[in-house]
PDB file of N, CA and C in Angstrom:
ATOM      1  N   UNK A   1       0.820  -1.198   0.000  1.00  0.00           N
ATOM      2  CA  UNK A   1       0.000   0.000   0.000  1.00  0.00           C
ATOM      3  C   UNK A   1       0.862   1.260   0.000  1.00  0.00           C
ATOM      4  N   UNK A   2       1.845   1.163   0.821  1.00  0.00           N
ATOM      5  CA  UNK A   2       2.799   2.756   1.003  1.00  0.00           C
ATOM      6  C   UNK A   2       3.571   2.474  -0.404  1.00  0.00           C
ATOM      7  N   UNK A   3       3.884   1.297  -1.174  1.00  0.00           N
ATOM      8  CA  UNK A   3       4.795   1.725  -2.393  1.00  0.00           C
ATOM      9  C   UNK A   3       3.698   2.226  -3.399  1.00  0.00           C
ATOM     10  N   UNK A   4       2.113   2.586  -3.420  1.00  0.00           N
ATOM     11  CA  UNK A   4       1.375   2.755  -4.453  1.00  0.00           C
ATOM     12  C   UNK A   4       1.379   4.533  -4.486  1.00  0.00           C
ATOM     13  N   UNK A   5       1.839   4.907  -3.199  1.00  0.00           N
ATOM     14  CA  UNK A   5       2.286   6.061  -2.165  1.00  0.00           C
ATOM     15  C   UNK A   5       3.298   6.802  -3.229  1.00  0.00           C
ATOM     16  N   UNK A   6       4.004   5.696  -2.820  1.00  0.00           N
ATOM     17  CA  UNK A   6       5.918   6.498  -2.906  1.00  0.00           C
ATOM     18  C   UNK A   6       6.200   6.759  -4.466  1.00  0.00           C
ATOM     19  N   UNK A   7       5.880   5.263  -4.921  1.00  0.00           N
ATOM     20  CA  UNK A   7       6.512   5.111  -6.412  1.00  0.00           C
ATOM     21  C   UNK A   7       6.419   5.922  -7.664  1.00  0.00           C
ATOM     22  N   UNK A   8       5.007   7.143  -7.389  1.00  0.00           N
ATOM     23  CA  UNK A   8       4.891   8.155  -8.065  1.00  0.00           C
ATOM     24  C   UNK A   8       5.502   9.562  -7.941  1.00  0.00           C
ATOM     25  N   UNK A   9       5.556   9.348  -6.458  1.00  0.00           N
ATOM     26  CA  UNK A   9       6.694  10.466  -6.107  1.00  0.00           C
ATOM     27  C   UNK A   9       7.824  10.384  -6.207  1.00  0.00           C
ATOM     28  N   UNK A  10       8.312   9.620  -6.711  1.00  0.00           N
ATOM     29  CA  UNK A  10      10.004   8.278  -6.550  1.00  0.00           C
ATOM     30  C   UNK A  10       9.698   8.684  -8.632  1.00  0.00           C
ATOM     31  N   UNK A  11       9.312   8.273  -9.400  1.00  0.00           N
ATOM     32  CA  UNK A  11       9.265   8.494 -10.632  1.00  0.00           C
ATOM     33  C   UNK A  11       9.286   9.737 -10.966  1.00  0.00           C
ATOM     34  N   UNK A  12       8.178  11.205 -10.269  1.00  0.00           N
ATOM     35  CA  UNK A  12       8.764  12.617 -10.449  1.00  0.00           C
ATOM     36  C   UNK A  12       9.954  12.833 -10.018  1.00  0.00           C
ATOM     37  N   UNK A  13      10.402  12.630  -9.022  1.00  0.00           N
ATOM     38  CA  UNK A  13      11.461  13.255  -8.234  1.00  0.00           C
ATOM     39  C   UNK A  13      12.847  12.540  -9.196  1.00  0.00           C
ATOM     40  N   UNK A  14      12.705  11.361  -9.766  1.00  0.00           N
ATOM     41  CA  UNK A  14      13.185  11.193 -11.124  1.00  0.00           C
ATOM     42  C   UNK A  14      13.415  11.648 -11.833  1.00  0.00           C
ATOM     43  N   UNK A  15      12.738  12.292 -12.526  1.00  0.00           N
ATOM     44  CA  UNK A  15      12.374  13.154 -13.406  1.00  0.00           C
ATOM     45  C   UNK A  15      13.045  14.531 -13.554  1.00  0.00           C
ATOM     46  N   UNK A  16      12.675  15.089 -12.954  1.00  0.00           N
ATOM     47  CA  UNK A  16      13.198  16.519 -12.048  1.00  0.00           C
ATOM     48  C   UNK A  16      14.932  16.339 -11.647  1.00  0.00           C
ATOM     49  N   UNK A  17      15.989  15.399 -10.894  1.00  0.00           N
ATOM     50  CA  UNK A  17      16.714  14.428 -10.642  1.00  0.00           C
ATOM     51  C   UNK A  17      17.602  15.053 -11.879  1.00  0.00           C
ATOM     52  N   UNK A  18      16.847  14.416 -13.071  1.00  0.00           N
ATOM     53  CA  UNK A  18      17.511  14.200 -14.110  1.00  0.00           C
ATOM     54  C   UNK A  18      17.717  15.241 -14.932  1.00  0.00           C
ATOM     55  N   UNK A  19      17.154  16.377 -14.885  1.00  0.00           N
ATOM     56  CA  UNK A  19      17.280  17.279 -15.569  1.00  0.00           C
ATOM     57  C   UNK A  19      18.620  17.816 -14.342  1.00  0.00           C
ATOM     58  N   UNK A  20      18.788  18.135 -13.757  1.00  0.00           N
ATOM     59  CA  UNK A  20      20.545  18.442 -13.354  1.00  0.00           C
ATOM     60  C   UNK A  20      21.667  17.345 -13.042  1.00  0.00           C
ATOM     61  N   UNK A  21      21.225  16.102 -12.881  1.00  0.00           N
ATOM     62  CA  UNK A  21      22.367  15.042 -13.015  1.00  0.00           C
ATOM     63  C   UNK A  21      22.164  13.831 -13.616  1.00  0.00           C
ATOM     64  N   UNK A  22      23.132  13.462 -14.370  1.00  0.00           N
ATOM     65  CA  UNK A  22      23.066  12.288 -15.352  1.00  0.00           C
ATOM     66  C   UNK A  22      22.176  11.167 -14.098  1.00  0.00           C
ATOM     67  N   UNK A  23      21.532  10.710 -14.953  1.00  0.00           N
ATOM     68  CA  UNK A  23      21.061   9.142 -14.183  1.00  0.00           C
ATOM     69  C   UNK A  23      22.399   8.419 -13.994  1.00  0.00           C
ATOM     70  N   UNK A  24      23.386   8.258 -14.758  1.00  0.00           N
ATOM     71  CA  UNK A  24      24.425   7.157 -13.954  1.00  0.00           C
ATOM     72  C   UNK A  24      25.593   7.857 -13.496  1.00  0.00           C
ATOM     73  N   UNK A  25      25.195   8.878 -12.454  1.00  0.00           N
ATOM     74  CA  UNK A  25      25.913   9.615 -11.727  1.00  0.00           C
ATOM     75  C   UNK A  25      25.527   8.840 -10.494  1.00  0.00           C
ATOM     76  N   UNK A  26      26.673   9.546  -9.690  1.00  0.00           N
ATOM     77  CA  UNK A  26      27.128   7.976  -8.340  1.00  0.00           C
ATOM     78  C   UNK A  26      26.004   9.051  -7.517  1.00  0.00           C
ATOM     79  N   UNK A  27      25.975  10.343  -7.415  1.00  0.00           N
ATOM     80  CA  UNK A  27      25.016  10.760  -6.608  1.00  0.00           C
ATOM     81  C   UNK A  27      23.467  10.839  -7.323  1.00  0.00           C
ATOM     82  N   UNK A  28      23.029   9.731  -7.929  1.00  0.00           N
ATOM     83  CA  UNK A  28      21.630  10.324  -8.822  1.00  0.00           C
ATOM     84  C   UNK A  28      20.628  10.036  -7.471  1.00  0.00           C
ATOM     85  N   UNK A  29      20.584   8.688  -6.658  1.00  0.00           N
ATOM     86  CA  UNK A  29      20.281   8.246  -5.922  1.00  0.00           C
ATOM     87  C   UNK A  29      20.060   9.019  -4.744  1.00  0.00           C
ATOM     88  N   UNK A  30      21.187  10.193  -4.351  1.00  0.00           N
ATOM     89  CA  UNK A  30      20.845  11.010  -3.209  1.00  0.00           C
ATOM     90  C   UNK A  30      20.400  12.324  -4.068  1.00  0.00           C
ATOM     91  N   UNK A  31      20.579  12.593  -5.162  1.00  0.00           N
ATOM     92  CA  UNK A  31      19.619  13.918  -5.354  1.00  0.00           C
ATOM     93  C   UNK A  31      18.244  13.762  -5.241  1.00  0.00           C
ATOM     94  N   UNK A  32      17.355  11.842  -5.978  1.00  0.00           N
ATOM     95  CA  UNK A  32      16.343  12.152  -6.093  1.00  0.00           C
ATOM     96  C   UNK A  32      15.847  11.939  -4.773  1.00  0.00           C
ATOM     97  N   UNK A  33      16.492  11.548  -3.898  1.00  0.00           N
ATOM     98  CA  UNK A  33      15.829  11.291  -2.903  1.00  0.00           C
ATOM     99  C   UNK A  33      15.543  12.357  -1.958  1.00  0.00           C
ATOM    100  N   UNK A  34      16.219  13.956  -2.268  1.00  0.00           N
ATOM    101  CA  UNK A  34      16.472  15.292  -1.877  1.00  0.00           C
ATOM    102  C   UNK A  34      15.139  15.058  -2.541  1.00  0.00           C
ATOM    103  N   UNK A  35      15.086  15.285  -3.589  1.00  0.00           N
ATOM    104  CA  UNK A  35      14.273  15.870  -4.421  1.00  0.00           C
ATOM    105  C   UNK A  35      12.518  15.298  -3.856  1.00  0.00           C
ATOM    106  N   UNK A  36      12.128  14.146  -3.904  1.00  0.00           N
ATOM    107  CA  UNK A  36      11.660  13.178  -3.181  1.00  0.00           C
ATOM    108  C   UNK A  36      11.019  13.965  -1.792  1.00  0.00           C
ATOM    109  N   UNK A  37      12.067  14.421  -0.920  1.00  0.00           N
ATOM    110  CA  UNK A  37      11.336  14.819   0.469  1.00  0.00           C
ATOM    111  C   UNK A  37      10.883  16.481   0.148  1.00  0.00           C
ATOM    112  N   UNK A  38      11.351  16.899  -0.970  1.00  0.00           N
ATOM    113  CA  UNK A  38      10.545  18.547  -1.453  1.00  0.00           C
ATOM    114  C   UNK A  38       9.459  18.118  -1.695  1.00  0.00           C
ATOM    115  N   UNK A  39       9.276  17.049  -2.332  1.00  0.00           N
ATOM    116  CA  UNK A  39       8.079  16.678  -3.083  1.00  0.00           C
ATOM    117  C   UNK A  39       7.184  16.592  -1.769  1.00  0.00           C
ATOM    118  N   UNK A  40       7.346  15.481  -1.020  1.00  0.00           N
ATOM    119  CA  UNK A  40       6.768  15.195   0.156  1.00  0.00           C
ATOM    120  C   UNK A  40       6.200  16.587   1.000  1.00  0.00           C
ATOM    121  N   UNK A  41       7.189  16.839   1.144  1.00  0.00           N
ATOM    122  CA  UNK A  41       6.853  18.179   1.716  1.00  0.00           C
ATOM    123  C   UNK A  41       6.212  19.139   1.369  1.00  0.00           C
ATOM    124  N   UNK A  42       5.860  19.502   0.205  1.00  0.00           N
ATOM    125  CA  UNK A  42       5.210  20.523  -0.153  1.00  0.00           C
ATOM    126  C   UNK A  42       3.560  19.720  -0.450  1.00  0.00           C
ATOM    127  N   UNK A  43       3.249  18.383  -0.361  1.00  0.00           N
ATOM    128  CA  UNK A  43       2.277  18.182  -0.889  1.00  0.00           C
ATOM    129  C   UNK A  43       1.518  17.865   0.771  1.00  0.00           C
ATOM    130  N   UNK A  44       2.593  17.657   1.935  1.00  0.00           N
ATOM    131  CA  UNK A  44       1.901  17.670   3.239  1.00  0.00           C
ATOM    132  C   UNK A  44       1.458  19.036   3.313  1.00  0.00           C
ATOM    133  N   UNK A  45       2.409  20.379   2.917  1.00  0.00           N
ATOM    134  CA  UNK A  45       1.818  21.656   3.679  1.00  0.00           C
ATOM    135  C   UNK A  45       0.783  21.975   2.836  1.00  0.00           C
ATOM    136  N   UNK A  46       0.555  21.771   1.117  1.00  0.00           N
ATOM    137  CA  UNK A  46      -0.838  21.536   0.354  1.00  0.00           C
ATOM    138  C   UNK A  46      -1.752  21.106   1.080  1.00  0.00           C
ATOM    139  N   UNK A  47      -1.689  19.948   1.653  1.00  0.00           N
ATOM    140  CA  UNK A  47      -3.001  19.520   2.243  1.00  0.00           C
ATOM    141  C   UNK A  47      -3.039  20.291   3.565  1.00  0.00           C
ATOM    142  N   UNK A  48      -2.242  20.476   4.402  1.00  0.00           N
ATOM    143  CA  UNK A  48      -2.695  20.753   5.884  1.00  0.00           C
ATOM    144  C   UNK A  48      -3.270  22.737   5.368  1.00  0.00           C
ATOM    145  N   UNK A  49      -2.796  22.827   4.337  1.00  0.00           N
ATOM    146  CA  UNK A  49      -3.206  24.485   4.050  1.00  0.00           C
ATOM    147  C   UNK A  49      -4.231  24.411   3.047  1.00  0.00           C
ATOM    148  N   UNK A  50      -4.961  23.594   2.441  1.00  0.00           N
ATOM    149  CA  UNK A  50      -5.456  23.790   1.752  1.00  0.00           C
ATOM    150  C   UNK A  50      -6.869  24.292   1.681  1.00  0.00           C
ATOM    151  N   UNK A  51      -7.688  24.301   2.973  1.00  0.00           N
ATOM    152  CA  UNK A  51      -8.471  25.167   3.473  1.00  0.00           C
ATOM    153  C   UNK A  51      -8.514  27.004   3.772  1.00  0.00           C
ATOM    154  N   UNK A  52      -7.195  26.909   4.344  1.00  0.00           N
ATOM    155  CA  UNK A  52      -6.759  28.183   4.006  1.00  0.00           C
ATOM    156  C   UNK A  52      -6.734  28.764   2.404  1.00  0.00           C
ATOM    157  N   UNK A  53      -5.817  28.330   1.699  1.00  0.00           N
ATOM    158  CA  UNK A  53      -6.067  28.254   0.381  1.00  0.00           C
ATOM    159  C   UNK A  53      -7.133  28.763  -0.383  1.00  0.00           C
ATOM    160  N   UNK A  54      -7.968  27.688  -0.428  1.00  0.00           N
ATOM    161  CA  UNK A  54      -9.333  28.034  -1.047  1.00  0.00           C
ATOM    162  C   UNK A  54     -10.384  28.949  -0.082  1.00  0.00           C
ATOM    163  N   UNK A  55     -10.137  29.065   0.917  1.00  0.00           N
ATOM    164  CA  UNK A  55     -11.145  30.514   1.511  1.00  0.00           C
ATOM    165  C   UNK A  55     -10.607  31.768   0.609  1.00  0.00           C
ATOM    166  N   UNK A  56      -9.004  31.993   1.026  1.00  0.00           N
ATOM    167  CA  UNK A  56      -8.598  33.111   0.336  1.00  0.00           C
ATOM    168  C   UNK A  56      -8.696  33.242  -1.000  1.00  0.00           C
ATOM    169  N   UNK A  57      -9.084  32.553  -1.711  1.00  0.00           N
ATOM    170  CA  UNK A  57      -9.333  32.140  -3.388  1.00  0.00           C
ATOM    171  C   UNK A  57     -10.282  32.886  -3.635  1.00  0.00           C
ATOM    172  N   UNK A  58     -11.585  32.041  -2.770  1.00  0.00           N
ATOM    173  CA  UNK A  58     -12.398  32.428  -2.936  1.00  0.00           C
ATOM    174  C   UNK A  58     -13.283  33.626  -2.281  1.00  0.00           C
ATOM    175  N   UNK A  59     -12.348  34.238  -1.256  1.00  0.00           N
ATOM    176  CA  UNK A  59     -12.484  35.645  -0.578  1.00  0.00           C
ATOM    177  C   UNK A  59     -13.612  35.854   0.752  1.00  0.00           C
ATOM    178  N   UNK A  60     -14.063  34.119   1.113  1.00  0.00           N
ATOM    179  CA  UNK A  60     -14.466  34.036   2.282  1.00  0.00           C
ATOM    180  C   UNK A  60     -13.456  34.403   3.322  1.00  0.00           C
ATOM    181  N   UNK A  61     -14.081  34.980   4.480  1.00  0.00           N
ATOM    182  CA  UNK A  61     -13.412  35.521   5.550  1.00  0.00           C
ATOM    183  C   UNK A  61     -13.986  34.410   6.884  1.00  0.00           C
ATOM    184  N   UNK A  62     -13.547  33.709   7.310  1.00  0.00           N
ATOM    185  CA  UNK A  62     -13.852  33.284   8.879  1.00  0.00           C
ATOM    186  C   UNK A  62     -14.178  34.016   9.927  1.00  0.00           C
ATOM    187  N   UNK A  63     -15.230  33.736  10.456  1.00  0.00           N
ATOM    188  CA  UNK A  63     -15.229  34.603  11.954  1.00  0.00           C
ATOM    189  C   UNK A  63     -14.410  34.241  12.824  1.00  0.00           C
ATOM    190  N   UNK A  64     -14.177  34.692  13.883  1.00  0.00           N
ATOM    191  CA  UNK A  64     -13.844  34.125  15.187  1.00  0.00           C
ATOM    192  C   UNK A  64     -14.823  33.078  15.418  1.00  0.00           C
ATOM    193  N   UNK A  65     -13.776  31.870  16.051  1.00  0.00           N
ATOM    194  CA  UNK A  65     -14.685  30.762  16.529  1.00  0.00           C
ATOM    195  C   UNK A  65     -14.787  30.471  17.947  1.00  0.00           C
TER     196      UNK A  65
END
């Protein structure tokens, strides 16, 4: 279940990887895996913000709760 997770983020971060270092570079392995926890990371603070997000989008204001 967690590789149905990873393996798409593991194939971008590939991707991306490769456009600044050859794939059979001895460090390809630790860039994508740099690359990999940006990914991660920006798609956790997407979700935990993404309420925020779309209020301000859409120009709802919250009250005090």
């Amino acid at each position: 279940m967690l590789n149905w997770l990873l393996r798409p983020i593991m194939i971008v971060a590939a991707a991306i990887a490769a456009w600044f270092v050859a794939r059979d570079a001895v460090n390809f392995t630790l860039i994508e895996t740099v690359v990999a926890l940006f990914l991660v990371t920006g798609l956790v603070a997407a979700a935990a913000l993404w309420e925020t997000f779309s209020d301000w989008r859409s120009g709802r204001k919250k009250g005090p709760r």
